[in-house]
PDB file of N, CA and C in Angstrom:
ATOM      1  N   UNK A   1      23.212 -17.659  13.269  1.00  0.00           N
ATOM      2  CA  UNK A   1      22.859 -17.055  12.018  1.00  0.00           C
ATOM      3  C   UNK A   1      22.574 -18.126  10.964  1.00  0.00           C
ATOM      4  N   UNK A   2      23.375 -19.549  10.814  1.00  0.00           N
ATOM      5  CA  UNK A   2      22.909 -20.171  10.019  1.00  0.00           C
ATOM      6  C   UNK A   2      21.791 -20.665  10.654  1.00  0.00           C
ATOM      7  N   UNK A   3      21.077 -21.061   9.247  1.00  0.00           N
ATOM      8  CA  UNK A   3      19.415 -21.989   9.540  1.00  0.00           C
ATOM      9  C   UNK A   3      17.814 -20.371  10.029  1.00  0.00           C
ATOM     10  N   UNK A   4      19.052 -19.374   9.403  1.00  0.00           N
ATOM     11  CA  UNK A   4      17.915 -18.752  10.587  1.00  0.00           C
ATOM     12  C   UNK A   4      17.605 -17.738   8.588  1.00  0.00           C
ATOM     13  N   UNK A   5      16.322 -17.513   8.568  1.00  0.00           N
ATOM     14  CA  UNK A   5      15.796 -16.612   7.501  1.00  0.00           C
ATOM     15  C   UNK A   5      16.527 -15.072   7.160  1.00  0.00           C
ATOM     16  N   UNK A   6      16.891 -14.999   6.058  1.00  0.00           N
ATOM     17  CA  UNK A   6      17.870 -13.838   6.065  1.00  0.00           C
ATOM     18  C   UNK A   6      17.309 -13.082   5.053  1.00  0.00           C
ATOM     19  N   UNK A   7      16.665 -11.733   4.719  1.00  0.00           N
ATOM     20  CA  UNK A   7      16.391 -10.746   4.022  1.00  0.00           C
ATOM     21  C   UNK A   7      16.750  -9.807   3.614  1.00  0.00           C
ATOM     22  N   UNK A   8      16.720  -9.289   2.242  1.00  0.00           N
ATOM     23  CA  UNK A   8      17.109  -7.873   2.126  1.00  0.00           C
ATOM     24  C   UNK A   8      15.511  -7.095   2.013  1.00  0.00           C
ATOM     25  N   UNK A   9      15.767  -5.646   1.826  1.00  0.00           N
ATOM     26  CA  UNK A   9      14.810  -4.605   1.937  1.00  0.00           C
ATOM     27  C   UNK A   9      13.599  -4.750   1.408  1.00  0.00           C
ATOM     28  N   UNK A  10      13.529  -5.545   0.773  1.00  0.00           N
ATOM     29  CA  UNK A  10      12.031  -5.084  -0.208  1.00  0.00           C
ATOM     30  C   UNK A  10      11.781  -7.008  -0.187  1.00  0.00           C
ATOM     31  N   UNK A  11      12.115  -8.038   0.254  1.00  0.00           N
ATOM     32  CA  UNK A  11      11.668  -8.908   0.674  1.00  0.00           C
ATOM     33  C   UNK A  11      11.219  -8.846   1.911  1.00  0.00           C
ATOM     34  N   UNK A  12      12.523  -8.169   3.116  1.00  0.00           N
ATOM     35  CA  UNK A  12      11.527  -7.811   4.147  1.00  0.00           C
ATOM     36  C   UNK A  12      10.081  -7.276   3.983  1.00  0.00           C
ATOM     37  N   UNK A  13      10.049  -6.144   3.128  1.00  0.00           N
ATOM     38  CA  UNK A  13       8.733  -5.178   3.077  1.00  0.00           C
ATOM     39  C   UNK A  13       7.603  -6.382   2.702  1.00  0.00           C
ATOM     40  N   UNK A  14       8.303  -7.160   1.903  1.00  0.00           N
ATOM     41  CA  UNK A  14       6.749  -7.614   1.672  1.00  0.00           C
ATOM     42  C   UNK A  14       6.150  -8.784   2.721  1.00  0.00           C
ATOM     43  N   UNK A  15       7.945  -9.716   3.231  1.00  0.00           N
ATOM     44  CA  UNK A  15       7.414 -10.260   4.029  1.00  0.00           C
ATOM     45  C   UNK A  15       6.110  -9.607   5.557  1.00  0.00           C
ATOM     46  N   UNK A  16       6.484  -8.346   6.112  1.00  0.00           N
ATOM     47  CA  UNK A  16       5.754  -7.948   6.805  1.00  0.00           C
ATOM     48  C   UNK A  16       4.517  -6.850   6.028  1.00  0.00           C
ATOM     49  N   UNK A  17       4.604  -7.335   5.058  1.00  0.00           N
ATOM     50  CA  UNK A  17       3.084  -6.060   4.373  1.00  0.00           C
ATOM     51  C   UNK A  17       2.921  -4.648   4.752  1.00  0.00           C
ATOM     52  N   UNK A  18       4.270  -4.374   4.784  1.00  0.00           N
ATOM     53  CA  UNK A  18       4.759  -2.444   4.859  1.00  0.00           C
ATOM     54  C   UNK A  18       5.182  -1.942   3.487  1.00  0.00           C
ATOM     55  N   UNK A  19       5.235  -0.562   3.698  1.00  0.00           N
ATOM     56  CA  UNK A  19       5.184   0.247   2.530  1.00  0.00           C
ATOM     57  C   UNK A  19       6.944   0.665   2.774  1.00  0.00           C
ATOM     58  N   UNK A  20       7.398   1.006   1.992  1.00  0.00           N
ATOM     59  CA  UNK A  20       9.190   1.515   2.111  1.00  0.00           C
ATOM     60  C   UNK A  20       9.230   2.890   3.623  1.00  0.00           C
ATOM     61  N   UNK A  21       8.238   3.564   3.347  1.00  0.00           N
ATOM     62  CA  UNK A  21       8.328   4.659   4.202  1.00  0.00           C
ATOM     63  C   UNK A  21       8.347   4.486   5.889  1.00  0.00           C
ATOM     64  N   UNK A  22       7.251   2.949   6.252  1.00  0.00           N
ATOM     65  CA  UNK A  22       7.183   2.294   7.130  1.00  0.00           C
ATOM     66  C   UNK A  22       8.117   1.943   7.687  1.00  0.00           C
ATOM     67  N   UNK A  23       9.166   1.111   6.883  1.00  0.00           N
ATOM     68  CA  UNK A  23      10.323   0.704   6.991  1.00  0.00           C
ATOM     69  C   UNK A  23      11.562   1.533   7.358  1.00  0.00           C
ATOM     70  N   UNK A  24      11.281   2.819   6.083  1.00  0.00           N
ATOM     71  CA  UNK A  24      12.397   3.763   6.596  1.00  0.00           C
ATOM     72  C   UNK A  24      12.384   4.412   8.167  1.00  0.00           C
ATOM     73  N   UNK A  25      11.239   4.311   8.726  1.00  0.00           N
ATOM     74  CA  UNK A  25      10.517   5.002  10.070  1.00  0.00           C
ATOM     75  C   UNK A  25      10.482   4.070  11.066  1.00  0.00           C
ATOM     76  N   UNK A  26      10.435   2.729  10.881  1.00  0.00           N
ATOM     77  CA  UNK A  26      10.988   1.748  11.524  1.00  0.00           C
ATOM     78  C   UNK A  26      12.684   1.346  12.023  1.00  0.00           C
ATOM     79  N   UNK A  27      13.136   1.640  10.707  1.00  0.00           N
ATOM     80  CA  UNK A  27      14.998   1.595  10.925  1.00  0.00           C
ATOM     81  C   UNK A  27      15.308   2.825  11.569  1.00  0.00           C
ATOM     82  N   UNK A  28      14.800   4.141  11.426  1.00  0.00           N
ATOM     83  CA  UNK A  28      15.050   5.531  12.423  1.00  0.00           C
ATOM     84  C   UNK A  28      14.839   5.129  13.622  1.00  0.00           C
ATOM     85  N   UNK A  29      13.729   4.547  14.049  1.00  0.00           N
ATOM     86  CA  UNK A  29      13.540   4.174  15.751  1.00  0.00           C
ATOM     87  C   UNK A  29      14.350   2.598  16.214  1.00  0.00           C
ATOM     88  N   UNK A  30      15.236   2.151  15.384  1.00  0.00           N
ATOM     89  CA  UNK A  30      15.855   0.910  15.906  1.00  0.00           C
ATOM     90  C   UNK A  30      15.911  -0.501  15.272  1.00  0.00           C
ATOM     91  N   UNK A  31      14.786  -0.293  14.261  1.00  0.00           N
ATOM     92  CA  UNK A  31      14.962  -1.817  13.614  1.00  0.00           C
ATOM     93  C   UNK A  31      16.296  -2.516  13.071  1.00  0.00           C
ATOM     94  N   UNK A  32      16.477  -3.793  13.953  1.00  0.00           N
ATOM     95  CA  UNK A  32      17.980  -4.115  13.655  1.00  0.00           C
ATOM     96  C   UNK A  32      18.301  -4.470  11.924  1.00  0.00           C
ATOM     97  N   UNK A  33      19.135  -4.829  11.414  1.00  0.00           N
ATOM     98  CA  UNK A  33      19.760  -4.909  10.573  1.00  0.00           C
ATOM     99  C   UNK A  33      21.166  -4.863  10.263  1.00  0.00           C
ATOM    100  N   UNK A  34      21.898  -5.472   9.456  1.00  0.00           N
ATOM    101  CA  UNK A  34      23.210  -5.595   9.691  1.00  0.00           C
ATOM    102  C   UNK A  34      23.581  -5.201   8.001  1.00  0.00           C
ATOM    103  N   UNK A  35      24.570  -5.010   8.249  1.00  0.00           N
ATOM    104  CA  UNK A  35      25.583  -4.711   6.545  1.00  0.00           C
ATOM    105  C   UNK A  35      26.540  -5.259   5.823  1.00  0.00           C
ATOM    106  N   UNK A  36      26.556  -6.099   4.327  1.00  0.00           N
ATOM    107  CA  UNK A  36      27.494  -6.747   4.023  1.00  0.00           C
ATOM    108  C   UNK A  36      28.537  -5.599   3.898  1.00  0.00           C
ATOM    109  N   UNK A  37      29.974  -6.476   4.504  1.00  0.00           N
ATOM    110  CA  UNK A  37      31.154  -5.870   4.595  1.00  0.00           C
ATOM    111  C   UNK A  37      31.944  -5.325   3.093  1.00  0.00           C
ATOM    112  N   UNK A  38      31.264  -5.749   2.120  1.00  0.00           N
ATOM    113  CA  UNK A  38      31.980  -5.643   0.276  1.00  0.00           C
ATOM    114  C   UNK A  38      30.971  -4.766  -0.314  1.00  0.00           C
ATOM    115  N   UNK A  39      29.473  -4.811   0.018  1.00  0.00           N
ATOM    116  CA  UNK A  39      28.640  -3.608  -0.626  1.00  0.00           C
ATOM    117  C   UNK A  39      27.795  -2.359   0.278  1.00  0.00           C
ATOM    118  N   UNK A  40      27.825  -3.219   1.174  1.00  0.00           N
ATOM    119  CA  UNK A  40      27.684  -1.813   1.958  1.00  0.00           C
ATOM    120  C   UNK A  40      25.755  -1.993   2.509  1.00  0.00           C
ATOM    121  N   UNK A  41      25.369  -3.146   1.380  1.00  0.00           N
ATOM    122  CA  UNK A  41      23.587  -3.132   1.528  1.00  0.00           C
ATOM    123  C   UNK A  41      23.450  -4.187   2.768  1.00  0.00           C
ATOM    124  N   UNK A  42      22.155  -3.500   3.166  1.00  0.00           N
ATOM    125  CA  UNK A  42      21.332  -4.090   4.738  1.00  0.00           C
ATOM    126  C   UNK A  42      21.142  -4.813   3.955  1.00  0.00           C
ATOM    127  N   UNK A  43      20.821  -5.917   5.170  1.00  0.00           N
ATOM    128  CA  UNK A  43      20.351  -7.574   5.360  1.00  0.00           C
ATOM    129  C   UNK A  43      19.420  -7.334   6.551  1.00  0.00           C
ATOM    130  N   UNK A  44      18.319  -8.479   6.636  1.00  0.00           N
ATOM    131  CA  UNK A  44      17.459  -8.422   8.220  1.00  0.00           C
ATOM    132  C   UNK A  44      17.436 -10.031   8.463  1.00  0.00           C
ATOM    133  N   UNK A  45      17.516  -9.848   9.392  1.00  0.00           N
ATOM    134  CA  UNK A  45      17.545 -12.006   9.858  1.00  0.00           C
ATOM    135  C   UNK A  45      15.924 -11.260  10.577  1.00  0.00           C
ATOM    136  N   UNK A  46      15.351 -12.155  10.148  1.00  0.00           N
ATOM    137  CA  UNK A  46      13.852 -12.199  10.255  1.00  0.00           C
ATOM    138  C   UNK A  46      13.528 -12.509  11.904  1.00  0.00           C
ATOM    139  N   UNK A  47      13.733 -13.596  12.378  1.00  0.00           N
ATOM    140  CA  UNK A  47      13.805 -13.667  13.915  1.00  0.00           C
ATOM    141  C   UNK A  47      14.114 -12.638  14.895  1.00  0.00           C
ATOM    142  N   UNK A  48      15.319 -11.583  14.163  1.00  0.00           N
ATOM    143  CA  UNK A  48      15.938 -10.441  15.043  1.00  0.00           C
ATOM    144  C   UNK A  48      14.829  -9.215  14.746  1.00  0.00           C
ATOM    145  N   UNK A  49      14.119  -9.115  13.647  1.00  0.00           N
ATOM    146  CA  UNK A  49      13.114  -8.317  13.217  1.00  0.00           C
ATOM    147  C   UNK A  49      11.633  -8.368  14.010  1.00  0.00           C
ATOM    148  N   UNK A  50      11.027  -9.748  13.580  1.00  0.00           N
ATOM    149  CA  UNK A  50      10.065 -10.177  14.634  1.00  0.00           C
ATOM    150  C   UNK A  50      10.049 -10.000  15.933  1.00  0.00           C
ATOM    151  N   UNK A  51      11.042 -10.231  16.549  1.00  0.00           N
ATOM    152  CA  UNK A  51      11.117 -10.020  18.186  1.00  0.00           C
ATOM    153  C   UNK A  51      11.545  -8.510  18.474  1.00  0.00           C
ATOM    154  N   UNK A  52      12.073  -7.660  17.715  1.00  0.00           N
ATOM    155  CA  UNK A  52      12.183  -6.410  18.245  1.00  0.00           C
ATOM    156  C   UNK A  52      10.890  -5.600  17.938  1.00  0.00           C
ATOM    157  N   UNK A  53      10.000  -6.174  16.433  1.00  0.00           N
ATOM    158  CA  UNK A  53       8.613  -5.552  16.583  1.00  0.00           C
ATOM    159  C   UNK A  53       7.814  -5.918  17.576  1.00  0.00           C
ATOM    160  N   UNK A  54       7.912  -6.958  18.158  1.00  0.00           N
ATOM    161  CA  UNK A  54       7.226  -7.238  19.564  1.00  0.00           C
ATOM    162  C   UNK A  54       7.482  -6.900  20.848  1.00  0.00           C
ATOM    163  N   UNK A  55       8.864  -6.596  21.116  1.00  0.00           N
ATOM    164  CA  UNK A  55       9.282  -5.779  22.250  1.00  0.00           C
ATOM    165  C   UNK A  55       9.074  -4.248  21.981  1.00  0.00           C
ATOM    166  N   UNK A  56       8.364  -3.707  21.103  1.00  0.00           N
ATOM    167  CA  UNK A  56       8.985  -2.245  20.500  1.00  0.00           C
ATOM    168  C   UNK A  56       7.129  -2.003  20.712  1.00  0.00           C
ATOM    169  N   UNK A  57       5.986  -3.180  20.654  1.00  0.00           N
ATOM    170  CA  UNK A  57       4.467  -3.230  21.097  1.00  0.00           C
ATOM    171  C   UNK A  57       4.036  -3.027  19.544  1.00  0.00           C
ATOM    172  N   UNK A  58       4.220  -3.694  18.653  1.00  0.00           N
ATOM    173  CA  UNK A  58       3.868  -3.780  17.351  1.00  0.00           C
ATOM    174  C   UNK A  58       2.947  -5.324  17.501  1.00  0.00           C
ATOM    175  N   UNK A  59       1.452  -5.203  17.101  1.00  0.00           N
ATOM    176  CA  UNK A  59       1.803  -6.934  16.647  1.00  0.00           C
ATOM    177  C   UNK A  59       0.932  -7.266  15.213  1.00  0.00           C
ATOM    178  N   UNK A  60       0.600  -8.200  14.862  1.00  0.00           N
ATOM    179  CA  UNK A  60       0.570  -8.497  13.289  1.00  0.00           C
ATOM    180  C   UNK A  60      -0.660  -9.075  13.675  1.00  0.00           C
ATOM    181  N   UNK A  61      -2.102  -8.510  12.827  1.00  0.00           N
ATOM    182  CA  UNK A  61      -3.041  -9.019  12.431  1.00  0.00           C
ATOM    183  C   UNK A  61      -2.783  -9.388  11.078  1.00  0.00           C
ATOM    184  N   UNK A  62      -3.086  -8.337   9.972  1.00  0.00           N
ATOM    185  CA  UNK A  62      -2.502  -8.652   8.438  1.00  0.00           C
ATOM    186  C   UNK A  62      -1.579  -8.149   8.049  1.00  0.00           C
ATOM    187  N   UNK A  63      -1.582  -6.801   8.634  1.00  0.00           N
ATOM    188  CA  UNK A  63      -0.101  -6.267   8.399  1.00  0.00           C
ATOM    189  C   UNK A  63       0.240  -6.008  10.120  1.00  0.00           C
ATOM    190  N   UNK A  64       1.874  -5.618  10.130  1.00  0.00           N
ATOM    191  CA  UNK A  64       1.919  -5.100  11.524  1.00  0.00           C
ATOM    192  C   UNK A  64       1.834  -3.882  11.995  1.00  0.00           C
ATOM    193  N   UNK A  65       1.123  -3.859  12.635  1.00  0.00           N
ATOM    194  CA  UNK A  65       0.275  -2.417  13.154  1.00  0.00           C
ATOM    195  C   UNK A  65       0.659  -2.331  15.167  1.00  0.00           C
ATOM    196  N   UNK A  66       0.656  -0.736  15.268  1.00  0.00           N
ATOM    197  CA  UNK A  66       0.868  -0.825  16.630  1.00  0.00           C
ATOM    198  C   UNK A  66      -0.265   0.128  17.585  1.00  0.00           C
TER     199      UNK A  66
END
């Protein structure tokens, strides 16, 4: 986990050029994410994100599209 890119929600969104709804429809079918233990808000380690949109048959021209 250290050294590795760590995000919350709306940095993710923009890092991958999705809309919130995308996202919300993405986390329903599996997109990982984890939860700080004191507030309760998602985090995404970017590496664990990337590779499950690619096993899941997503891939990224400008935005990621499947």
């Amino acid at each position: 986990m250290f050294g590795e890119e760590i995000l919350n929600g709306k940095q993710l969104r923009e890092h991958l050029g999705i809309s919130t709804t995308l996202m919300y429809r993405l986390i329903e079918n599996g997109l990982p994410y984890h939860r700080l233990t004191c507030t309760g808000k998602k985090y995404y380690i970017v590496s664990e994100v990337d590779e499950w949109l690619r096993k899941a048959g997503y891939h990224q021209q400008k935005v990621w599209t499947k």
